[in-house]
N, C-alpha and C. Protein backbone atom coordinates (compact mmCIF):
# COMPACT_ATOMS: atom_id res chain seq x y z
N UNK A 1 84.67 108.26 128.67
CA UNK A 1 83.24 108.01 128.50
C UNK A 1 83.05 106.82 127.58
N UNK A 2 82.00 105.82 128.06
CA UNK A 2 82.10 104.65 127.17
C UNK A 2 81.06 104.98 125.98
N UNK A 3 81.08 103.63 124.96
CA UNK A 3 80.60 103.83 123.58
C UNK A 3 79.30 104.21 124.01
N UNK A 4 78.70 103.29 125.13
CA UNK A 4 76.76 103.70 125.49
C UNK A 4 76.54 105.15 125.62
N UNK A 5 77.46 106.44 125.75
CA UNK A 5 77.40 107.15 125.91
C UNK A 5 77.42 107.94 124.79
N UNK A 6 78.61 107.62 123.74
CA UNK A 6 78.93 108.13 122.45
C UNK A 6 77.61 108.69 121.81
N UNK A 7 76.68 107.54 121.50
CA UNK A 7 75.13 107.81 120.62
C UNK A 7 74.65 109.20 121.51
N UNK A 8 74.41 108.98 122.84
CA UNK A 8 73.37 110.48 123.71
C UNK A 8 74.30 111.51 123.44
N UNK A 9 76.06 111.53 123.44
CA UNK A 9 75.86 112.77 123.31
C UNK A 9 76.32 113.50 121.93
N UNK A 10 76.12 112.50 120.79
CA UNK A 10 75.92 113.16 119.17
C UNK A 10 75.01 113.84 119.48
N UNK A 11 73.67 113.08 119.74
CA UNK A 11 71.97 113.36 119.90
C UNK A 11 71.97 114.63 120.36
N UNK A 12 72.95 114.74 121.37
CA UNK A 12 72.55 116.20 121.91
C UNK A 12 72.82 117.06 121.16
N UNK A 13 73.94 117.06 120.27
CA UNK A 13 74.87 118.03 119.70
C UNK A 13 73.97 118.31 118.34
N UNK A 14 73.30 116.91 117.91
CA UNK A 14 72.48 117.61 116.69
C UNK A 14 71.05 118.02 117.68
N UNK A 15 70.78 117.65 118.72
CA UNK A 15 69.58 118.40 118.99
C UNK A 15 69.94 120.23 118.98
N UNK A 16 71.16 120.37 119.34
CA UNK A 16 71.50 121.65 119.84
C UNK A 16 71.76 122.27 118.05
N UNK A 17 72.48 121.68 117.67
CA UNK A 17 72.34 122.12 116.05
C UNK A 17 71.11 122.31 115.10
N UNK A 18 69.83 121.54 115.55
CA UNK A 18 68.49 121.54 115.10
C UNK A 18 68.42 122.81 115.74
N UNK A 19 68.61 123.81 117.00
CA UNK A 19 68.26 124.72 117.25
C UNK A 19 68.28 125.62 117.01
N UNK A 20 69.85 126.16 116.43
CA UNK A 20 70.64 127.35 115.93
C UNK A 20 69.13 127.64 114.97
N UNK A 21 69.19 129.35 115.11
CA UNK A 21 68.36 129.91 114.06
C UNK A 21 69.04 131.05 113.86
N UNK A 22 68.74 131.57 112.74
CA UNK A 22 68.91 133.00 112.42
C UNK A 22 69.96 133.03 112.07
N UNK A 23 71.28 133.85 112.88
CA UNK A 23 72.38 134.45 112.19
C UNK A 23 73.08 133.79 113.04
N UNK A 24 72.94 133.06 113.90
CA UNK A 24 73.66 132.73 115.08
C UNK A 24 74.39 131.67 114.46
N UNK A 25 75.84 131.60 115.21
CA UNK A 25 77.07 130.60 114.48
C UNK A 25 76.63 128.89 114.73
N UNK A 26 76.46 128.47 114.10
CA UNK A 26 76.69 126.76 114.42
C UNK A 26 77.76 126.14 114.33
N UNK A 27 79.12 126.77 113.36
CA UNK A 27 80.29 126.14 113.43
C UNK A 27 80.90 125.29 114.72
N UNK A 28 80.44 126.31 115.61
CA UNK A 28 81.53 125.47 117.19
C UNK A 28 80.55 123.98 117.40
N UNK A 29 79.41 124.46 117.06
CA UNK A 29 78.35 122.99 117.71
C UNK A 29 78.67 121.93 116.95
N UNK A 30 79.15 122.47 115.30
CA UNK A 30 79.47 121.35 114.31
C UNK A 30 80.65 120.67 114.86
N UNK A 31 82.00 121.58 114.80
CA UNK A 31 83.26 121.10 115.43
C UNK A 31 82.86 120.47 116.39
N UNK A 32 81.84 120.76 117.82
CA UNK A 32 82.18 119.59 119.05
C UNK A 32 81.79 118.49 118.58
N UNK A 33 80.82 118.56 117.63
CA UNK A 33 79.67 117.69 117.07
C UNK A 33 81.11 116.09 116.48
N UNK A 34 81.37 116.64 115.91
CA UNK A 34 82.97 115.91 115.01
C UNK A 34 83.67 115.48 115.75
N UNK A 35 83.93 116.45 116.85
CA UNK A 35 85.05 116.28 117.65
C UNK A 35 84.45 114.99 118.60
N UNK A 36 83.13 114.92 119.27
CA UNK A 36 82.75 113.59 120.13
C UNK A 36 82.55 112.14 118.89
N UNK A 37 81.98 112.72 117.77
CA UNK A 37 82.30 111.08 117.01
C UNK A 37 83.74 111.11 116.53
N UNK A 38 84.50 111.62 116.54
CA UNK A 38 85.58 111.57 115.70
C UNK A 38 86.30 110.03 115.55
N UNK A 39 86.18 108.90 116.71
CA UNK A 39 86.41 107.46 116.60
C UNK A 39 85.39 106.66 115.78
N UNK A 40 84.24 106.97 115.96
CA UNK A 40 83.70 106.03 115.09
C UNK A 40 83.44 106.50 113.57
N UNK A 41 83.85 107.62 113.17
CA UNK A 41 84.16 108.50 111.86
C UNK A 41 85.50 107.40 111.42
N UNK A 42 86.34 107.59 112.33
CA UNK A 42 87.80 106.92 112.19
C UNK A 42 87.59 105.42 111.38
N UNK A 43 86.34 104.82 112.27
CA UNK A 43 86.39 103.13 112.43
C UNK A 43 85.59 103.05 110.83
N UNK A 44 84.87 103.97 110.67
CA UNK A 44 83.98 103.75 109.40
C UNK A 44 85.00 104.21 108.42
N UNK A 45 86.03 105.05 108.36
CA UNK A 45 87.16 105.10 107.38
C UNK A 45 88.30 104.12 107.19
N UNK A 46 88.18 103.45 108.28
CA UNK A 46 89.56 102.48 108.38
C UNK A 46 88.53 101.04 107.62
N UNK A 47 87.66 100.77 107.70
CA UNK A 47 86.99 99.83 107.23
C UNK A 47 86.64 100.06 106.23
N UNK A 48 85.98 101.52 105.83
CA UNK A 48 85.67 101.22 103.85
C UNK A 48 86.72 100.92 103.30
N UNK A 49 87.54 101.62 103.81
CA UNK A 49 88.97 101.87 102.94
C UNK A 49 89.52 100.89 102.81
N UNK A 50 89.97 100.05 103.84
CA UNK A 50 90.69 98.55 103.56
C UNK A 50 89.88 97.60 103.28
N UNK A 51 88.13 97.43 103.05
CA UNK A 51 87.33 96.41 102.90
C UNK A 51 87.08 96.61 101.47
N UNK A 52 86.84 97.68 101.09
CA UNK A 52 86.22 98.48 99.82
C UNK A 52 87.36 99.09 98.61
N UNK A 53 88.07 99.93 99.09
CA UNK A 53 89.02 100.76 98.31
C UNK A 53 90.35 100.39 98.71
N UNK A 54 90.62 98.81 98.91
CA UNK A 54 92.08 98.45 99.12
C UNK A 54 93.21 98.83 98.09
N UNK A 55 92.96 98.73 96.82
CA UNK A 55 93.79 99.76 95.54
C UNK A 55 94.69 101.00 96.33
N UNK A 56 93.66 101.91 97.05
CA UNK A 56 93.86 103.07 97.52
C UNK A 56 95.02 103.20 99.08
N UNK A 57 95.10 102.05 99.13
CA UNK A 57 96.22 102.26 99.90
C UNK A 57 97.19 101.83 99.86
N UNK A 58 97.45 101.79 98.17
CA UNK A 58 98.72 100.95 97.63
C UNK A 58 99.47 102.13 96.81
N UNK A 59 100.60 102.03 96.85
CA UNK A 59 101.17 103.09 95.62
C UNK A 59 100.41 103.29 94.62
N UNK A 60 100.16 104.33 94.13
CA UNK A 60 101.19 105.79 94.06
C UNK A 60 100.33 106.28 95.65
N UNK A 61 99.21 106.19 95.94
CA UNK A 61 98.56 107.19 97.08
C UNK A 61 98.54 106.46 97.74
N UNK A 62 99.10 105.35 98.39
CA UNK A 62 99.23 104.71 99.82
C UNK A 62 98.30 105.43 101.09
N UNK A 63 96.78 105.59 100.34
CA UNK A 63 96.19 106.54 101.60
C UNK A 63 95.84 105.83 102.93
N UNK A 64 95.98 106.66 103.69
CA UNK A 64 95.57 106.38 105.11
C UNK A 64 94.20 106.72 105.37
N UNK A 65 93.79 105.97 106.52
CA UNK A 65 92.57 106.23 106.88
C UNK A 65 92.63 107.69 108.26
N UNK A 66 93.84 107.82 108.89
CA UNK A 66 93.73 109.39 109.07
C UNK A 66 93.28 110.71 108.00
N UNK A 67 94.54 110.54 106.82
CA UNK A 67 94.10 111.57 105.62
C UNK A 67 92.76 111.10 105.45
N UNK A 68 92.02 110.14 105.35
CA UNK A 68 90.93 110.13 104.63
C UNK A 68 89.77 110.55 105.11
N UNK A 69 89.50 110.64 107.23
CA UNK A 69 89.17 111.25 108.19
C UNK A 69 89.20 112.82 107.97
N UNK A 70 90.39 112.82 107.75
CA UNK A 70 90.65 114.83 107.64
C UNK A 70 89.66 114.96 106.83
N UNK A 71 90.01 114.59 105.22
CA UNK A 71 89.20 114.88 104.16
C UNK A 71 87.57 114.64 104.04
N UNK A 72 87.42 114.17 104.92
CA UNK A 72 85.52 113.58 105.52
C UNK A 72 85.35 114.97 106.24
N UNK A 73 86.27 114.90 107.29
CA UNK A 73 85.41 115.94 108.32
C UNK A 73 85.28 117.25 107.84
N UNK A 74 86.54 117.51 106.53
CA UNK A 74 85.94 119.17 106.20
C UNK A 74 84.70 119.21 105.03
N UNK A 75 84.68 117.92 104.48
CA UNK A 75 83.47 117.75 104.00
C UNK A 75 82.47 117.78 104.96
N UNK A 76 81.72 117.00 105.82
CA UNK A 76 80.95 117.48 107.06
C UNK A 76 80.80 118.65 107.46
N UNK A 77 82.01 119.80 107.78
CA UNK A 77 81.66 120.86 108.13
C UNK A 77 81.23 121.76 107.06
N UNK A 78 81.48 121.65 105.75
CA UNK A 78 80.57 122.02 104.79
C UNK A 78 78.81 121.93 104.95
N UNK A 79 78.90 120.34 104.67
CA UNK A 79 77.46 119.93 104.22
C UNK A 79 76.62 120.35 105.71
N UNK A 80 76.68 119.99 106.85
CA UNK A 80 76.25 120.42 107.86
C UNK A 80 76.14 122.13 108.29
N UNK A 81 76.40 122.85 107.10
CA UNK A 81 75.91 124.31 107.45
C UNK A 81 74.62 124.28 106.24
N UNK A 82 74.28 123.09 105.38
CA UNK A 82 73.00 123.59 104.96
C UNK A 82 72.13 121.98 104.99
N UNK A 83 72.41 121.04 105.98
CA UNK A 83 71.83 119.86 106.04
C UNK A 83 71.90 119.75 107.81
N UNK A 84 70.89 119.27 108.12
CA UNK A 84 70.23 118.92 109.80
C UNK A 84 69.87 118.07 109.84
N UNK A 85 70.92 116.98 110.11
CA UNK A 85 70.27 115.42 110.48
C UNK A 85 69.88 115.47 111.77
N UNK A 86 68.67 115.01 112.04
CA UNK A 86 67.92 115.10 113.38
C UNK A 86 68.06 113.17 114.50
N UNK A 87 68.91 112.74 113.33
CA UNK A 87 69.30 111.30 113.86
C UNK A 87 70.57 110.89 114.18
N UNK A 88 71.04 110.23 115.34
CA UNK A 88 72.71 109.45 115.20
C UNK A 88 72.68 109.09 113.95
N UNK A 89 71.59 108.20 113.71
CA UNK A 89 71.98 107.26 112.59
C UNK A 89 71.77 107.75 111.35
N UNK A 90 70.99 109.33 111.39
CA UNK A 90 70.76 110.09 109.74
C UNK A 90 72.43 110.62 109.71
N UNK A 91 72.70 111.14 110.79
CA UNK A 91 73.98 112.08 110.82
C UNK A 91 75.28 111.30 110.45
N UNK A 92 74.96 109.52 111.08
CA UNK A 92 76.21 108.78 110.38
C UNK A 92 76.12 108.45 108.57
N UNK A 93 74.58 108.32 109.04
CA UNK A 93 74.69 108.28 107.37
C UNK A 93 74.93 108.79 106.36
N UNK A 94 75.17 109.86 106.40
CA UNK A 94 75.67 111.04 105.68
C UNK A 94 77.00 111.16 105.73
N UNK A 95 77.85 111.07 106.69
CA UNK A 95 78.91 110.82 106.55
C UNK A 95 79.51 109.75 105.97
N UNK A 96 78.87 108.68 105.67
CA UNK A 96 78.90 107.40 105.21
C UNK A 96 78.90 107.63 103.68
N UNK A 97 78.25 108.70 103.33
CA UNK A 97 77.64 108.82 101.95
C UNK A 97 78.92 109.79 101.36
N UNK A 98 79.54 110.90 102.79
CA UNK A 98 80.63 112.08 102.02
C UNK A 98 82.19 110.94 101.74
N UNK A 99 81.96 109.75 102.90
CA UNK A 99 83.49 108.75 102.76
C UNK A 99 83.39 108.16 101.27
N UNK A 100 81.93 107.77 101.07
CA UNK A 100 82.12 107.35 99.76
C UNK A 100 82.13 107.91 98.50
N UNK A 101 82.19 109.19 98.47
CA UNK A 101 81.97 110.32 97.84
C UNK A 101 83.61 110.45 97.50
N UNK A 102 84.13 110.78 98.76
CA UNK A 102 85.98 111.02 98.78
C UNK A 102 86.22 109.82 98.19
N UNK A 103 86.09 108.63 98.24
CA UNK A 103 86.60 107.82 97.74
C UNK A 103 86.90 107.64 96.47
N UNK A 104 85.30 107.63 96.11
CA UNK A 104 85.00 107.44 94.47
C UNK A 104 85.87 108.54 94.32
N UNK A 105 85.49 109.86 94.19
CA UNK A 105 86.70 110.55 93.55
C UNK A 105 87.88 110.39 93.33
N UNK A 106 88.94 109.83 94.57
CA UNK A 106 89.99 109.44 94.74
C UNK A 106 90.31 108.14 93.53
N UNK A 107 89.43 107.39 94.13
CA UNK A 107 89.89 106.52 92.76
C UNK A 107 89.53 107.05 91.45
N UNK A 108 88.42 107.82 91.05
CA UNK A 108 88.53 108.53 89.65
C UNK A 108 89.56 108.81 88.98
N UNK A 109 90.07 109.62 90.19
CA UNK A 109 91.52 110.19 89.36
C UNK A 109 92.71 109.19 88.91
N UNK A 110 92.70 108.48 90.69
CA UNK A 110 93.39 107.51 90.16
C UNK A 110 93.44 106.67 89.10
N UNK A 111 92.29 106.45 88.83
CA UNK A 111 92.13 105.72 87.04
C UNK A 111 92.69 106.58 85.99
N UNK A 112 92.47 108.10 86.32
CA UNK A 112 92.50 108.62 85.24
C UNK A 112 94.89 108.56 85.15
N UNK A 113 94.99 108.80 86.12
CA UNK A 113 96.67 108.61 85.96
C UNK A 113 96.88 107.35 85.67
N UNK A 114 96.29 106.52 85.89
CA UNK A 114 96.85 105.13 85.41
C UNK A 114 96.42 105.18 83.96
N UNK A 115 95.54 105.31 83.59
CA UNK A 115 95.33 105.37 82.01
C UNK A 115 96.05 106.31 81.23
N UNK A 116 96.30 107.52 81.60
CA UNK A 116 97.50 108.14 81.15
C UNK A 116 98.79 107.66 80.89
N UNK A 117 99.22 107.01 81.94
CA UNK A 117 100.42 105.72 81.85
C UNK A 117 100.35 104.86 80.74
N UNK A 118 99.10 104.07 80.91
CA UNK A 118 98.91 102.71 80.19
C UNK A 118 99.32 103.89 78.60
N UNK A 119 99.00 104.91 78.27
CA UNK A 119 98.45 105.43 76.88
C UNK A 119 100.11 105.46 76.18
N UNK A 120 100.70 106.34 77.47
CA UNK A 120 102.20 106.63 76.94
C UNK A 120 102.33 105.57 76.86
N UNK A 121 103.05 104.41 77.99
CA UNK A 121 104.11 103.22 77.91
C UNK A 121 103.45 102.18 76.54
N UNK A 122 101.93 102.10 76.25
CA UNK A 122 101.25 100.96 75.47
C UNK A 122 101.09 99.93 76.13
N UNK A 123 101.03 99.93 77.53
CA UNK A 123 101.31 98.84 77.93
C UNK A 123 99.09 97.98 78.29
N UNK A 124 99.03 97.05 78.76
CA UNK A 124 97.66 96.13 78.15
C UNK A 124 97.53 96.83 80.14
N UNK A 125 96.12 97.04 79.34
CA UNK A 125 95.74 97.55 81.10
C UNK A 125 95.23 96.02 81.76
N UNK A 126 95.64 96.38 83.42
CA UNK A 126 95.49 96.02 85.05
C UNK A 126 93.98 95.33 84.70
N UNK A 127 93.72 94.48 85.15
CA UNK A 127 92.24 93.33 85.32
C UNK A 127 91.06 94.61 86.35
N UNK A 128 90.44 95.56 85.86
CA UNK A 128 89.51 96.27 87.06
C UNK A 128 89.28 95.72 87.77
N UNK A 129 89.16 96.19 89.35
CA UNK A 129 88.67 96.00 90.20
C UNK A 129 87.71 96.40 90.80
N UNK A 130 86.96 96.33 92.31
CA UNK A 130 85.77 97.53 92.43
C UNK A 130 85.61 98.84 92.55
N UNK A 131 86.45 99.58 92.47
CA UNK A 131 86.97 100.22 92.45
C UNK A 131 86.76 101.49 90.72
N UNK A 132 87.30 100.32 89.78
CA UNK A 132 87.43 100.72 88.55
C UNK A 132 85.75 100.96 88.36
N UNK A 133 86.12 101.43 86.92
CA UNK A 133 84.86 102.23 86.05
C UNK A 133 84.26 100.60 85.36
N UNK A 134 85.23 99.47 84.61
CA UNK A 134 84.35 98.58 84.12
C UNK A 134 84.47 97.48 85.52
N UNK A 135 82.77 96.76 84.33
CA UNK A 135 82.01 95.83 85.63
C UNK A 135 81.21 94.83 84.87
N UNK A 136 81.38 93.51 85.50
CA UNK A 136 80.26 93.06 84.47
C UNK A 136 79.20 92.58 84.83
N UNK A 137 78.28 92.11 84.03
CA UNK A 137 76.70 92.37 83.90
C UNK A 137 76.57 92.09 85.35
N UNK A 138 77.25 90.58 86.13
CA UNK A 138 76.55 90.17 87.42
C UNK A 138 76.69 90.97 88.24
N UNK A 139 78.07 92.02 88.26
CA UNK A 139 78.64 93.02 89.17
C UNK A 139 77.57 94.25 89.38
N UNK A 140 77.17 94.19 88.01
CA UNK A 140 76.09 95.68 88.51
C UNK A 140 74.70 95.19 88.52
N UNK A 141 74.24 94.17 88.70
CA UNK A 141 73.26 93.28 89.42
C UNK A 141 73.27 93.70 90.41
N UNK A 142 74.43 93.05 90.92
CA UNK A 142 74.54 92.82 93.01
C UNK A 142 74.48 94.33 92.96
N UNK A 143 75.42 95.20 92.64
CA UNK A 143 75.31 96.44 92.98
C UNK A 143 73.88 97.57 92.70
N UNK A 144 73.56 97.10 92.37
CA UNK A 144 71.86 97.78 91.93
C UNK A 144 71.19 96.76 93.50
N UNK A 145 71.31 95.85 93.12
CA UNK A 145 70.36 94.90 94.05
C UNK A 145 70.68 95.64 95.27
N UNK A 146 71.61 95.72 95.97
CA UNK A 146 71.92 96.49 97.17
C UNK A 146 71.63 98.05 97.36
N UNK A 147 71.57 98.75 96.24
CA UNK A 147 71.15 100.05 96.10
C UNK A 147 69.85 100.16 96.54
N UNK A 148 69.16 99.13 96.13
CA UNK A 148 67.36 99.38 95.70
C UNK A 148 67.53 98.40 97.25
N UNK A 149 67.64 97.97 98.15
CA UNK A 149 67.49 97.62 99.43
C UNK A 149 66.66 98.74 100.21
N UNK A 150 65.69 98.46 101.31
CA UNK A 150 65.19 99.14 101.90
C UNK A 150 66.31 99.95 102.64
N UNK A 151 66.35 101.25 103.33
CA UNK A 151 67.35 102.20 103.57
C UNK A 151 67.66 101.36 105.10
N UNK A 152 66.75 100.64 106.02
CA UNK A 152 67.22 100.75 107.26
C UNK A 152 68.50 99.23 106.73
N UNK A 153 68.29 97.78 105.46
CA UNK A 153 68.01 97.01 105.80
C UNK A 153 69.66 97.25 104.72
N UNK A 154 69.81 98.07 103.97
CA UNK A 154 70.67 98.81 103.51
C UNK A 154 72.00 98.98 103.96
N UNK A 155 71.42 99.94 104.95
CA UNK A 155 72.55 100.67 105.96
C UNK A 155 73.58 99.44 106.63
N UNK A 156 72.64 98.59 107.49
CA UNK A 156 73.27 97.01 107.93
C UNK A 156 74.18 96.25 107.25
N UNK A 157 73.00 96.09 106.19
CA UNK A 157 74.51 95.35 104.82
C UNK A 157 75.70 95.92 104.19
N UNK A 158 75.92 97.74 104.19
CA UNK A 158 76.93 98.04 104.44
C UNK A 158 77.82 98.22 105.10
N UNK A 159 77.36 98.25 106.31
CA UNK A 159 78.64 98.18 107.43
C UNK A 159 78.85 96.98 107.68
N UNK A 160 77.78 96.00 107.72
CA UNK A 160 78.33 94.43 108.34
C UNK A 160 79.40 93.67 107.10
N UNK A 161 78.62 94.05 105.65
CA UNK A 161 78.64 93.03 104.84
C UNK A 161 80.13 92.98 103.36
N UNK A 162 80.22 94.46 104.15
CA UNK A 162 80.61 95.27 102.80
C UNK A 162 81.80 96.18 103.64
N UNK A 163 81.82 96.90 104.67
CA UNK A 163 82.50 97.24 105.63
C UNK A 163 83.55 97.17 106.44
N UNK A 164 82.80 96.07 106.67
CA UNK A 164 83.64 94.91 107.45
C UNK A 164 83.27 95.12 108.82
N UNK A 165 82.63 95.70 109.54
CA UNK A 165 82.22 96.01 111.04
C UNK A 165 81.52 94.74 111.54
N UNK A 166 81.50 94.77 113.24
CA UNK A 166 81.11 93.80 113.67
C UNK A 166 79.86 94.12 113.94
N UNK A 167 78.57 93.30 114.24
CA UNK A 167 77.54 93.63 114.58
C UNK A 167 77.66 94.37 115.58
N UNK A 168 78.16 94.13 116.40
CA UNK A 168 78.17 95.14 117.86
C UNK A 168 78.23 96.40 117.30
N UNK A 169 79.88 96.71 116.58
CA UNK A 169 79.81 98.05 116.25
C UNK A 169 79.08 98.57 115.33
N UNK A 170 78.12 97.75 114.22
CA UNK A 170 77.14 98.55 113.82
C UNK A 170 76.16 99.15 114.50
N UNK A 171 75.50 98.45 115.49
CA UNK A 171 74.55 98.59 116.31
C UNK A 171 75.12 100.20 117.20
N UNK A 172 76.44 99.95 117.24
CA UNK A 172 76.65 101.28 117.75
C UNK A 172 76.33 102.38 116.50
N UNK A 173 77.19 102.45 116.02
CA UNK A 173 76.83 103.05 114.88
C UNK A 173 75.60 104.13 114.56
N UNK A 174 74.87 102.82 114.50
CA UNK A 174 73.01 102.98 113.96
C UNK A 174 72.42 103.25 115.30
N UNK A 175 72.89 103.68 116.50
CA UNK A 175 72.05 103.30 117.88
C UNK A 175 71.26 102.38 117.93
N UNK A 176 71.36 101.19 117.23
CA UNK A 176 70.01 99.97 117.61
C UNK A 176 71.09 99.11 118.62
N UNK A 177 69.75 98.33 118.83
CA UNK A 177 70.56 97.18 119.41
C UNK A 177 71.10 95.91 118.31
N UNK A 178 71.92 95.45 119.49
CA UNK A 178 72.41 94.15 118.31
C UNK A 178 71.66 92.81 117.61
N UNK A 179 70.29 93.12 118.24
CA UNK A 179 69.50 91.81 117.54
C UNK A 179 68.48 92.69 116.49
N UNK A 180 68.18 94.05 116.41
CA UNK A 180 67.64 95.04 115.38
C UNK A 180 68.85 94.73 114.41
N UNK A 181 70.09 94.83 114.76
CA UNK A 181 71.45 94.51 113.19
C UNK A 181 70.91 93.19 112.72
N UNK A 182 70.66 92.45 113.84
CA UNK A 182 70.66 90.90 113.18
C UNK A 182 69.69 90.91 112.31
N UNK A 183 68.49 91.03 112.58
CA UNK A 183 66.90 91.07 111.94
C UNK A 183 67.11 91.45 110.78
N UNK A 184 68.25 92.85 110.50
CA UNK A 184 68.06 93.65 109.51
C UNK A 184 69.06 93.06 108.37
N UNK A 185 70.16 92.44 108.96
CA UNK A 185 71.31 92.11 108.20
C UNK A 185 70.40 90.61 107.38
N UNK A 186 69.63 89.63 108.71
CA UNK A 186 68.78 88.87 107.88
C UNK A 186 67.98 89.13 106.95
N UNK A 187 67.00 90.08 106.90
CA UNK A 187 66.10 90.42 105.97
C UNK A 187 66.85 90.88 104.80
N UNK A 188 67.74 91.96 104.79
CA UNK A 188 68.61 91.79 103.73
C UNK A 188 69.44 90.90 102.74
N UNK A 189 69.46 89.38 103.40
CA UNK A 189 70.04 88.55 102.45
C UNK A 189 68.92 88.20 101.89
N UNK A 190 67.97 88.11 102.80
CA UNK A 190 66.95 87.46 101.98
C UNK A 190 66.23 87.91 100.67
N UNK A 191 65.82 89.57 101.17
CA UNK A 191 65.72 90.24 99.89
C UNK A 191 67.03 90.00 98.54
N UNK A 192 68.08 90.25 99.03
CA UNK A 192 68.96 89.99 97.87
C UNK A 192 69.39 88.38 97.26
N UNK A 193 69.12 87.33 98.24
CA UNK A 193 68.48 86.15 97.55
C UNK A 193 67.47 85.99 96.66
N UNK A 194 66.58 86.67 96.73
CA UNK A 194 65.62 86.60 95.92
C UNK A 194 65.49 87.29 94.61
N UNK A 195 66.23 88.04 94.79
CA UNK A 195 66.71 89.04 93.01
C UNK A 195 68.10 88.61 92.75
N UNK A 196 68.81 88.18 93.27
CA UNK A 196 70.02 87.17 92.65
C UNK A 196 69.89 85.89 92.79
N UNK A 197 69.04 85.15 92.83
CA UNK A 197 68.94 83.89 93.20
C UNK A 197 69.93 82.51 92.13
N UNK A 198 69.66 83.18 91.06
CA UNK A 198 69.82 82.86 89.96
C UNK A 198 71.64 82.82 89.79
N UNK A 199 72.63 83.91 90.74
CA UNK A 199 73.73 84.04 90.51
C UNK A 199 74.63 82.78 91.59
N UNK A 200 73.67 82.80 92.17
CA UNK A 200 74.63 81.66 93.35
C UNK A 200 74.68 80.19 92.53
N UNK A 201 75.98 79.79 93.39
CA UNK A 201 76.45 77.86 92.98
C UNK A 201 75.28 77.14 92.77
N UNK A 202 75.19 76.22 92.22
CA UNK A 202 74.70 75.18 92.13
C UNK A 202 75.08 74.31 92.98
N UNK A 203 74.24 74.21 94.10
CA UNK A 203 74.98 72.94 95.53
C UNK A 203 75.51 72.22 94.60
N UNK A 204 76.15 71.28 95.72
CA UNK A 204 76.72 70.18 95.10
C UNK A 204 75.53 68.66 95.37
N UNK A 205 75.54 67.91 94.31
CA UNK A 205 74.36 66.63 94.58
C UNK A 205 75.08 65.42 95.60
């Protein structure tokens, strides 16, 4: 079944999950629910992870973006017995929100063993990265600036910008089309031009 198909039949699976009432099981609807995105779950883990949390797939946890899939989807089957996204694109987004959730944690700890190290050996800690806890002033600029983004104009600049996805496959993603990514990925620089304006080069004269 091709990708045009992928978006109708999430839709169905949360329409059929919007239905469950009462005592009646939703688990199996969740599992098929997982089980038909389970590639583009994949594509959104293989891309934070190596665009975003590259640290994380270096020794000591050399993680994969399979383990990191597993660890999403039993998060999902959690949050989806007391949350009903009624959208492809609410339902990816949420998953978008549990990858970065696993992540941050993952690297938490990981800081926290590396600083354990640094404490015994004495040795002068590693330059942070994005990853790490410090940041400086311009870093949590951009990162606020992108937070406070409108949610649709948001969503775009994370998968295109930050992600690493191609417009096409955002558009899958988000069920829009690919000139709704464009519009949105535009309006988004522009908004964030305008509250960082101040951080970019100075052309050259």
């Amino acid at each position: 079944m091709g990708e045009e198909h992928t978006t109708a039949s999430v839709q169905r699976y949360l329409d059929d999950l919007a239905g469950v009432k009462g005592d009646s099981p939703a688990e199996p609807i969740v599992r098929d629910l997982l089980a038909r995105s389970v590639n583009r779950l994949h594509l959104l883990c293989a891309s934070l992870l190596c665009r975003s949390y590259p640290r994380l797939t270096r020794p000591p946890l050399n993680l994969e973006a399979d383990e990191m899939l597993s660890s999403v989807v039993e998060r999902l089957i959690k949050a989806l017995k007391g949350v009903r996204p009624p959208t492809v694109r609410q339902f990816f987004a949420l998953a978008n929100q549990h990858m970065r959730w696993e992540l941050n944690d993952l690297a938490r700890r990981l800081d926290k063993q590396e600083a354990a190290v640094e404490l015994r050996d004495s040795v002068v800690p590693a330059p942070p990265d994005s990853t790490g806890s410090m940041m400086s002033p311009n870093t949590g600029r951009i990162l606020e600036a992108i937070e406070n983004l409108p949610q649709e104009e948001r969503e775009v600049f994370n998968l295109v910008r930050i992600q690493g996805l191609t417009q096409p496959e955002a558009a899958d993603i988000l069920g829009v089309s690919q000139k709704t990514v464009q519009r949105r990925l535009t309006r988004s620089l522009m908004l964030l031009s305008e509250k960082l304006g101040d951080l970019q080069p100075v052309p050259p004269v």
